[in-house]
Protein backbone atom coordinates (compact mmCIF):
# COMPACT_ATOMS: atom_id res chain seq x y z
CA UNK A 1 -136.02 55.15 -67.46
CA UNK A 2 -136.56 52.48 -64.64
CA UNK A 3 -133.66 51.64 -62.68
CA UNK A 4 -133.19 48.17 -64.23
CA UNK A 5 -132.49 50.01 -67.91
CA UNK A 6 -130.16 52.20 -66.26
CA UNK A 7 -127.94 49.74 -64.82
CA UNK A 8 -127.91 48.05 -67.98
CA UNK A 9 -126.95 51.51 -69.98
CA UNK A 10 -124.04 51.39 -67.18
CA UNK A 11 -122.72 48.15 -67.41
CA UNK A 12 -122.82 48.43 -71.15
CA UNK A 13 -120.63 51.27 -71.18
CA UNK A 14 -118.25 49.86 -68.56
CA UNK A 15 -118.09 46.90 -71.59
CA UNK A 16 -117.12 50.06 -74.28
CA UNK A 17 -114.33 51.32 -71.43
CA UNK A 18 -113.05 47.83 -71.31
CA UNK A 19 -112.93 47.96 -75.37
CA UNK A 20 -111.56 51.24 -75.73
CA UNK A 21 -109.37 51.81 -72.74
CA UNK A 22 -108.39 47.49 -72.68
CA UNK A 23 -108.27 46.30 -76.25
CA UNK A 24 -107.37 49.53 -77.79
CA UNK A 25 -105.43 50.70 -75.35
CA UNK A 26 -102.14 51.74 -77.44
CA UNK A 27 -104.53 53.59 -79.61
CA UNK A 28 -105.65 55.91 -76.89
CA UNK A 29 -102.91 56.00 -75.52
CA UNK A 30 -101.22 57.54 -78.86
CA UNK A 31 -103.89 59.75 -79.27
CA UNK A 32 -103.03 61.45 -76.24
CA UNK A 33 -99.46 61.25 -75.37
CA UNK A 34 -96.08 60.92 -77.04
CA UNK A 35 -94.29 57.39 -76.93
CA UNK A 36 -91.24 59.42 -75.27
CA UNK A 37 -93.22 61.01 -72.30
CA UNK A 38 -93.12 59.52 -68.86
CA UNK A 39 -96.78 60.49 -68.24
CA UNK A 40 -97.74 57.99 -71.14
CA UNK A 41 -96.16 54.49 -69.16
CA UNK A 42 -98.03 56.17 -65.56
CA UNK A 43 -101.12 56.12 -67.78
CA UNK A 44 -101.12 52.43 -69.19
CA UNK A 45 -100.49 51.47 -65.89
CA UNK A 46 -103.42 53.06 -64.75
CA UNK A 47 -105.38 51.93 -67.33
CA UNK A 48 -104.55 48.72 -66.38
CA UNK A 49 -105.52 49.02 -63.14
CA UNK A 50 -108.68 50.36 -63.98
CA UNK A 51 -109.98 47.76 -66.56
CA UNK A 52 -108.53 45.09 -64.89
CA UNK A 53 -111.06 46.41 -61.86
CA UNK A 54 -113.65 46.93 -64.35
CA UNK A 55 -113.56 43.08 -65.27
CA UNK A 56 -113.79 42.20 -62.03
CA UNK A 57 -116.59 44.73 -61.06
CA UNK A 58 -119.30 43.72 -64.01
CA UNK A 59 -118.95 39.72 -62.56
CA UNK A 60 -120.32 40.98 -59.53
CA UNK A 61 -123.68 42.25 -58.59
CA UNK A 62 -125.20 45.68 -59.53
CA UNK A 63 -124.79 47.68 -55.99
CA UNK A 64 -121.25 47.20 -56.65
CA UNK A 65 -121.22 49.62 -59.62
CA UNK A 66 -121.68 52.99 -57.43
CA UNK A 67 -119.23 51.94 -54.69
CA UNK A 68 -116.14 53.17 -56.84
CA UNK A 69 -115.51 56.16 -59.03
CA UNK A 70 -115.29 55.09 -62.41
CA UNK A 71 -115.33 56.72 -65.59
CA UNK A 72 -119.02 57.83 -65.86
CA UNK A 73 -119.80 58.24 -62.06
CA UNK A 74 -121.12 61.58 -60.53
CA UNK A 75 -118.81 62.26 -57.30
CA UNK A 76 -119.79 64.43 -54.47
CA UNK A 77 -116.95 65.09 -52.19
CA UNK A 78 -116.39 66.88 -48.99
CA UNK A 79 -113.77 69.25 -48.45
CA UNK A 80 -112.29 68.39 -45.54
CA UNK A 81 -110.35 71.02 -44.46
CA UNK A 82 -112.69 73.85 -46.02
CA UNK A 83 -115.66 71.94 -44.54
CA UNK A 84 -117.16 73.01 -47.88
CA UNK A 85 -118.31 70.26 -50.67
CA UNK A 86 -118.71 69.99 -54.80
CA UNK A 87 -119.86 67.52 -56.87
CA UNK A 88 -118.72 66.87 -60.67
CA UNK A 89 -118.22 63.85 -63.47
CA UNK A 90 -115.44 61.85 -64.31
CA UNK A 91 -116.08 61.74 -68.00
CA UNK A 92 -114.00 60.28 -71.20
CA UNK A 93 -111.51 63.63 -72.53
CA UNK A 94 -113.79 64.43 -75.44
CA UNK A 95 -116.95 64.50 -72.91
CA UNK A 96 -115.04 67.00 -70.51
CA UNK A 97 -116.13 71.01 -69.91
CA UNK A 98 -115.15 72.03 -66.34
CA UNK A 99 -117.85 74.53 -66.54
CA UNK A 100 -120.20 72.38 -66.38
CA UNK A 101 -118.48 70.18 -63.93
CA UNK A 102 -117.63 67.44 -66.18
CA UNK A 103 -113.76 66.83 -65.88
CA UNK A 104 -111.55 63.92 -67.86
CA UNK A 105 -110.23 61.05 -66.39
CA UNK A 106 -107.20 62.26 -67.59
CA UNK A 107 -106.77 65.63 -65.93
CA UNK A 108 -104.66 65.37 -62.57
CA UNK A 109 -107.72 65.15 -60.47
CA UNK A 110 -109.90 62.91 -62.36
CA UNK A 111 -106.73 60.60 -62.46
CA UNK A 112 -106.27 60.45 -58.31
CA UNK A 113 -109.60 59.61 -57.69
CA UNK A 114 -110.36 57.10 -60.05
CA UNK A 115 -111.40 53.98 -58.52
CA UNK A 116 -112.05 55.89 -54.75
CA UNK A 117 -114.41 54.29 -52.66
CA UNK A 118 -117.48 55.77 -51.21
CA UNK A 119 -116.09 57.10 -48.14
CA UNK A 120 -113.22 56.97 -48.89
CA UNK A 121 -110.47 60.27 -47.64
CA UNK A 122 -107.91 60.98 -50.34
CA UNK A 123 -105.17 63.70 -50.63
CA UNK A 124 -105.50 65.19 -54.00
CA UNK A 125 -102.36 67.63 -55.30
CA UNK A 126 -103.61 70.52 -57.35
CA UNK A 127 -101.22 72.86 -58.84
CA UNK A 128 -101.90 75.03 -55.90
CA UNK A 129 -100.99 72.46 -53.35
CA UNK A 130 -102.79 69.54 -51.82
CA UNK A 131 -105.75 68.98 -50.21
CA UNK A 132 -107.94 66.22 -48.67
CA UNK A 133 -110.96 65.36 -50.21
CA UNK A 134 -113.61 62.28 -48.74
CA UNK A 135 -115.72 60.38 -51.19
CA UNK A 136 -119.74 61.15 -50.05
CA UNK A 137 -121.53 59.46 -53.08
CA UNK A 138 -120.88 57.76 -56.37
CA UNK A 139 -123.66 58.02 -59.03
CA UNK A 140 -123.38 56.33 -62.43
CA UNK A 141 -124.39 58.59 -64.73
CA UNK A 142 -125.12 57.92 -68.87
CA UNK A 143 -122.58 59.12 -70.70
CA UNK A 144 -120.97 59.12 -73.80
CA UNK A 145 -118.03 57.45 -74.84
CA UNK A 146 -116.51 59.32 -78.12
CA UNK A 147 -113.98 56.68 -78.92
CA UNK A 148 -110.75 57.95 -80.61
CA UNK A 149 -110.56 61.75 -81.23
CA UNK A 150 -107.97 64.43 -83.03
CA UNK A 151 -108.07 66.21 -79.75
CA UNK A 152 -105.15 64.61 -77.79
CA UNK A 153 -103.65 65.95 -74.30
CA UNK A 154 -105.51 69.55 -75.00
CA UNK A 155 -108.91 68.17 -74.03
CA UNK A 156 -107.83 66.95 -70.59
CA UNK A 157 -107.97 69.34 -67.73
């Protein structure tokens, strides 16, 4: 695949994000969290956030697409207090398996550094406290996007 296809496969699955996570938003959103729960209004903000960037970022030029984490992007990240580094896959929740280093969007970590920059420090709170974490590439990777599943908040890490 030449690199023109590929950036076309990528902005044409940014377009089925914008659908899915945009248009059908409340759908998702139901799917994987109860009306009552807190976590459900922090996520349609997010979601906001994020396809509002997304509509910006497919009006501008191609480069642009590996200069943020989005949904679909390989990350490699540097420990920066362990001096140690690891690399995994923001993915859609039905697309995640840890062990294979793809995690959801939706699990606490895929959630605080969606939309990093390349370069870009962050401090990311795991349940075992918090730690800082720099941005060292974005890739956009092909990936699926499953739509609506039965699996809800179970398939998020």
């Amino acid at each position: 695949m030449n690199h023109r296809s590929s950036l076309h496969n990528c902005r044409e699955m940014l377009v089925k994000q914008l659908i899915t996570l945009g248009e059908e938003k409340r759908t998702f959103l139901d799917a994987y969290f109860d009306v009552r729960e807190p976590e459900r209004m922090q996520m349609d903000k997010l979601l906001s956030v994020y396809t509002e960037y997304l509509q910006k970022l497919l009006l501008g030029p191609d480069e642009l697409l590996h200069s943020v984490v989005l949904i679909g992007s390989e990350i490699r990240f540097d420990y920066i207090d362990f001096h140690t580094s690891d690399t995994f896959m923001i993915v859609m929740p039905d697309d995640a398996d840890p062990d294979t280093g793809r995690i959801s969007f939706l699990s606490p970590v895929g959630r605080q550094l969606l939309l990093a920059s390349k370069g870009e420090m962050r401090s990311v709170t795991i349940p075992a406290g918090s730690m800082r974490v720099r941005i060292t590439e974005i890739v956009w990777k092909s990936t699926s996007l499953n739509g609506m599943s039965s699996g809800g908040v179970d398939h998020a890490l």
